[in-house]
Protein backbone atom coordinates (compact mmCIF):
# COMPACT_ATOMS: atom_id res chain seq x y z
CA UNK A 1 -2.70 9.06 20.19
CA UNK A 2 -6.14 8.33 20.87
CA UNK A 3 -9.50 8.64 19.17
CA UNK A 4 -12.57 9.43 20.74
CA UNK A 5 -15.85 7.41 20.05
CA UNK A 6 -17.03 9.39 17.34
CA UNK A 7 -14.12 8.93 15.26
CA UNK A 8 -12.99 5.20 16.15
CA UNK A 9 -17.19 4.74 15.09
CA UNK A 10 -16.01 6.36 11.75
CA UNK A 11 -12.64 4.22 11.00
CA UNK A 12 -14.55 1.11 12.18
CA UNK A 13 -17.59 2.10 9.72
CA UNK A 14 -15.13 2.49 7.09
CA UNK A 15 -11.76 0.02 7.15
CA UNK A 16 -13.54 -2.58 5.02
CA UNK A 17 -14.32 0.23 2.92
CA UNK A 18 -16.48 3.04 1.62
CA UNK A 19 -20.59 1.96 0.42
CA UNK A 20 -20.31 1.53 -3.21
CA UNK A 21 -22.91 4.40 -4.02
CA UNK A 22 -23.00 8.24 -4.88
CA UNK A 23 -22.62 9.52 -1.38
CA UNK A 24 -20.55 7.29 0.85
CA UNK A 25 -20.04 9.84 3.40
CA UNK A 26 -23.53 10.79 3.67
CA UNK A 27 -24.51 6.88 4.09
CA UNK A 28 -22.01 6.18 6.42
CA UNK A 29 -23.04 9.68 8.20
CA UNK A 30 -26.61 8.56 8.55
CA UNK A 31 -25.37 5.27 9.99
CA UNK A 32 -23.48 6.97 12.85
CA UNK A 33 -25.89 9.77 12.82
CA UNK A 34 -24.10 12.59 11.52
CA UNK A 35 -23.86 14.48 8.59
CA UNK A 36 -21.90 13.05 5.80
CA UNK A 37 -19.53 16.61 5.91
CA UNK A 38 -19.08 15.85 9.28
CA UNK A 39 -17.62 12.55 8.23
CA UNK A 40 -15.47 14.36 5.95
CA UNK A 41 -13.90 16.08 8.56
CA UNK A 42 -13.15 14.11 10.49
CA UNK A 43 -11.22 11.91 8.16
CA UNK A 44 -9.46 14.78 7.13
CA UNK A 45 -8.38 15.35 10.36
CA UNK A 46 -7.17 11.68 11.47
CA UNK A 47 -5.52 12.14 7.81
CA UNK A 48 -4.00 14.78 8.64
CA UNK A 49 -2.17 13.40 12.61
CA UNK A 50 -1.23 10.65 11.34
CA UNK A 51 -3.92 8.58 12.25
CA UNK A 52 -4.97 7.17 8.75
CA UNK A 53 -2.46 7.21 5.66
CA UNK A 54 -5.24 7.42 2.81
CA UNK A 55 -8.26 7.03 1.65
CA UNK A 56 -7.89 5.11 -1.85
CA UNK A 57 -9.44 2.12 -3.96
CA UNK A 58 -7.85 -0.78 -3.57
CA UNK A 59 -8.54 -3.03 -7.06
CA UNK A 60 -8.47 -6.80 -7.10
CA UNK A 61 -5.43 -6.69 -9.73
CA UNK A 62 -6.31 -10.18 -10.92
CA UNK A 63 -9.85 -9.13 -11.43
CA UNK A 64 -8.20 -6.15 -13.92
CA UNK A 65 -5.96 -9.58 -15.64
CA UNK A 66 -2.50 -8.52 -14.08
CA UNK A 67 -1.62 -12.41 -13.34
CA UNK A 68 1.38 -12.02 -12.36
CA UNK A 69 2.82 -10.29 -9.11
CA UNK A 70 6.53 -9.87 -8.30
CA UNK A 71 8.03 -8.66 -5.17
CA UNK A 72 11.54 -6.96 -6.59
CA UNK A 73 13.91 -7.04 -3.62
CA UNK A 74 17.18 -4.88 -4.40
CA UNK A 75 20.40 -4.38 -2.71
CA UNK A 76 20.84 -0.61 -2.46
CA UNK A 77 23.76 0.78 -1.87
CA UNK A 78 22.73 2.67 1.71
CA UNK A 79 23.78 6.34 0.71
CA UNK A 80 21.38 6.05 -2.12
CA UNK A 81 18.56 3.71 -1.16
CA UNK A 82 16.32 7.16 -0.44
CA UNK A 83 16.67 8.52 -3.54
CA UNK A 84 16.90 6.06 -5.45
CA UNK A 85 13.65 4.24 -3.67
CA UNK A 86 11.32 7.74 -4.36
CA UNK A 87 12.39 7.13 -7.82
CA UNK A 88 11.24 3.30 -7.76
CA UNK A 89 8.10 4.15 -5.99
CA UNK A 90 7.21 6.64 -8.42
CA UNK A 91 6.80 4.66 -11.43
CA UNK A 92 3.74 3.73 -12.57
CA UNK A 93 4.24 0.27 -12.59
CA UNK A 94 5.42 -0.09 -9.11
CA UNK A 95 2.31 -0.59 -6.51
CA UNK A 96 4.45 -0.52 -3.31
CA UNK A 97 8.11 -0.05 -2.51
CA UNK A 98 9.27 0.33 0.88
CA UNK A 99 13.55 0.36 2.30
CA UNK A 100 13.50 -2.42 5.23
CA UNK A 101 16.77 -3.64 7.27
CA UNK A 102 18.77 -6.43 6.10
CA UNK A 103 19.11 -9.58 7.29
CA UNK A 104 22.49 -10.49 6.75
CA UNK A 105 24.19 -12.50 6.06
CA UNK A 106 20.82 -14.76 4.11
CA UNK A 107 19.09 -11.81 3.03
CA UNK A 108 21.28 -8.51 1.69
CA UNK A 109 18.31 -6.89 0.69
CA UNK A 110 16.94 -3.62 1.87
CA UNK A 111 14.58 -2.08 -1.39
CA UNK A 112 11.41 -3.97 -2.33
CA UNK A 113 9.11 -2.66 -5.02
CA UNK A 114 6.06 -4.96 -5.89
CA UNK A 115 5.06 -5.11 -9.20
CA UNK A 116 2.54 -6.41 -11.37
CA UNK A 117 1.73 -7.99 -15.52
CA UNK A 118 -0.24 -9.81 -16.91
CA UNK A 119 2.12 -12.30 -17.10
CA UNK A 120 6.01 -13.02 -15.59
CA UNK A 121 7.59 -11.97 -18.71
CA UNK A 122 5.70 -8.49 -18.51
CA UNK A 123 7.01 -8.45 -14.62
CA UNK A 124 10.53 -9.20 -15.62
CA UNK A 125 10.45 -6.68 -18.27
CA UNK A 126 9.42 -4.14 -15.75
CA UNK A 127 12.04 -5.47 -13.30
CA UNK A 128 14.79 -4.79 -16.18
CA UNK A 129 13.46 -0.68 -15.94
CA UNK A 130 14.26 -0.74 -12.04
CA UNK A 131 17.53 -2.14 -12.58
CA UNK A 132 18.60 0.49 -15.08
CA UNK A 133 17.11 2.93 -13.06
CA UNK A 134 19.28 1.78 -9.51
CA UNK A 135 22.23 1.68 -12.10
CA UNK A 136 25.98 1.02 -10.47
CA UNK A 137 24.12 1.76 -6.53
CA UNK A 138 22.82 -1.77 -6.86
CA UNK A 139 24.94 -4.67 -5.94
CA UNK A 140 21.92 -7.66 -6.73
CA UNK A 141 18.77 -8.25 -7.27
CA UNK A 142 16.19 -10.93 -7.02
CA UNK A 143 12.43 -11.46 -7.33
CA UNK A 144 9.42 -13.26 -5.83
CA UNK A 145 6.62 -14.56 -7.75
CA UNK A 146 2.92 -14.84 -5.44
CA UNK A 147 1.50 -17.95 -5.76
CA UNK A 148 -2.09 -16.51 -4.30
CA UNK A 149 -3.53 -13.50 -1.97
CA UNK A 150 -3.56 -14.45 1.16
CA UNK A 151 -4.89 -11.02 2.67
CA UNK A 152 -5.78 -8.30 0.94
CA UNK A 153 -7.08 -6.13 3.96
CA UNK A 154 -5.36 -3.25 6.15
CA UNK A 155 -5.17 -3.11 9.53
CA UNK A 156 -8.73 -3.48 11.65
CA UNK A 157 -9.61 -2.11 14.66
CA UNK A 158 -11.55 -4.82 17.06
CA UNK A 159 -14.73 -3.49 18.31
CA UNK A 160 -14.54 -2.81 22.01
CA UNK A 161 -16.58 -5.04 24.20
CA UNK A 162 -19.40 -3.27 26.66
């Protein structure tokens, strides 16, 4: 899939993210030189092939006092990891969750759901909600506490050269 120069001009205006004003489109639109509906749609469109996943703020969580981050990592029994992962992913709490392939026999875990407190008690407490959630389908559990952000960017196209 490929994107012509109009619209890799549109996700390279935008990755680092949308003008902090009333019309972003419409500023970004003039930028390109195009109207900010036509800016719209297009982003609608690479929405809608796959080509971009969302359009969404992304907050500096220690900025908003949640201190504490915690990557949950579960081991999901694999007939209900699905299931039971919408479910994780669908609480408010959780930020991310994603199934991954384990790496056995050092790491049996294939569920992670990040989530975030204002402290490590708060995060554990949260942690105890998934657990009763995954019920008997989970056979262990751990958790990893971030130290600091290293990145906190998506992925960036490089301009092309010429």
């Amino acid at each position: 899939m490929t994107l012509d120069a109009i619209d890799r001009r549109i996700v390279e205006a935008t990755q680092a993210g949308l003008p902090l004003c009333a019309t972003p489109f419409a500023e970004i639109g003039d930028s390109l030189g195009l109207e900010g509906a036509d800016v719209i749609a297009r982003l609608v469109k690479l929405k809608e092939r796959g080509v971009i996943r969302r359009i969404g703020a992304a907050p500096n969580h220690y900025r908003l006092g949640m201190l504490a981050n915690g990557m949950s990592v579960w081991d999901v029994d694999d007939a209900q990891v699905d299931a039971l992962g919408a479910q994780v992913g669908a609480l408010t709490f959780v930020t991310h969750c994603y199934r991954r392939p384990r790496a056995l026999p050092d790491w049996p875990y294939n569920l992670f759901a990040m989530v975030h407190g204002s402290d490590r008690e708060e995060v554990q407490e949260k942690r105890a909600q998934i657990a009763v959630l995954l019920g008997p389908a989970c056979r262990g559990s751990d958790i990893l506490f971030s130290s600091r952000i290293l990145k906190k960017t998506g992925l960036r196209l490089r301009r092309k050269e010429g």
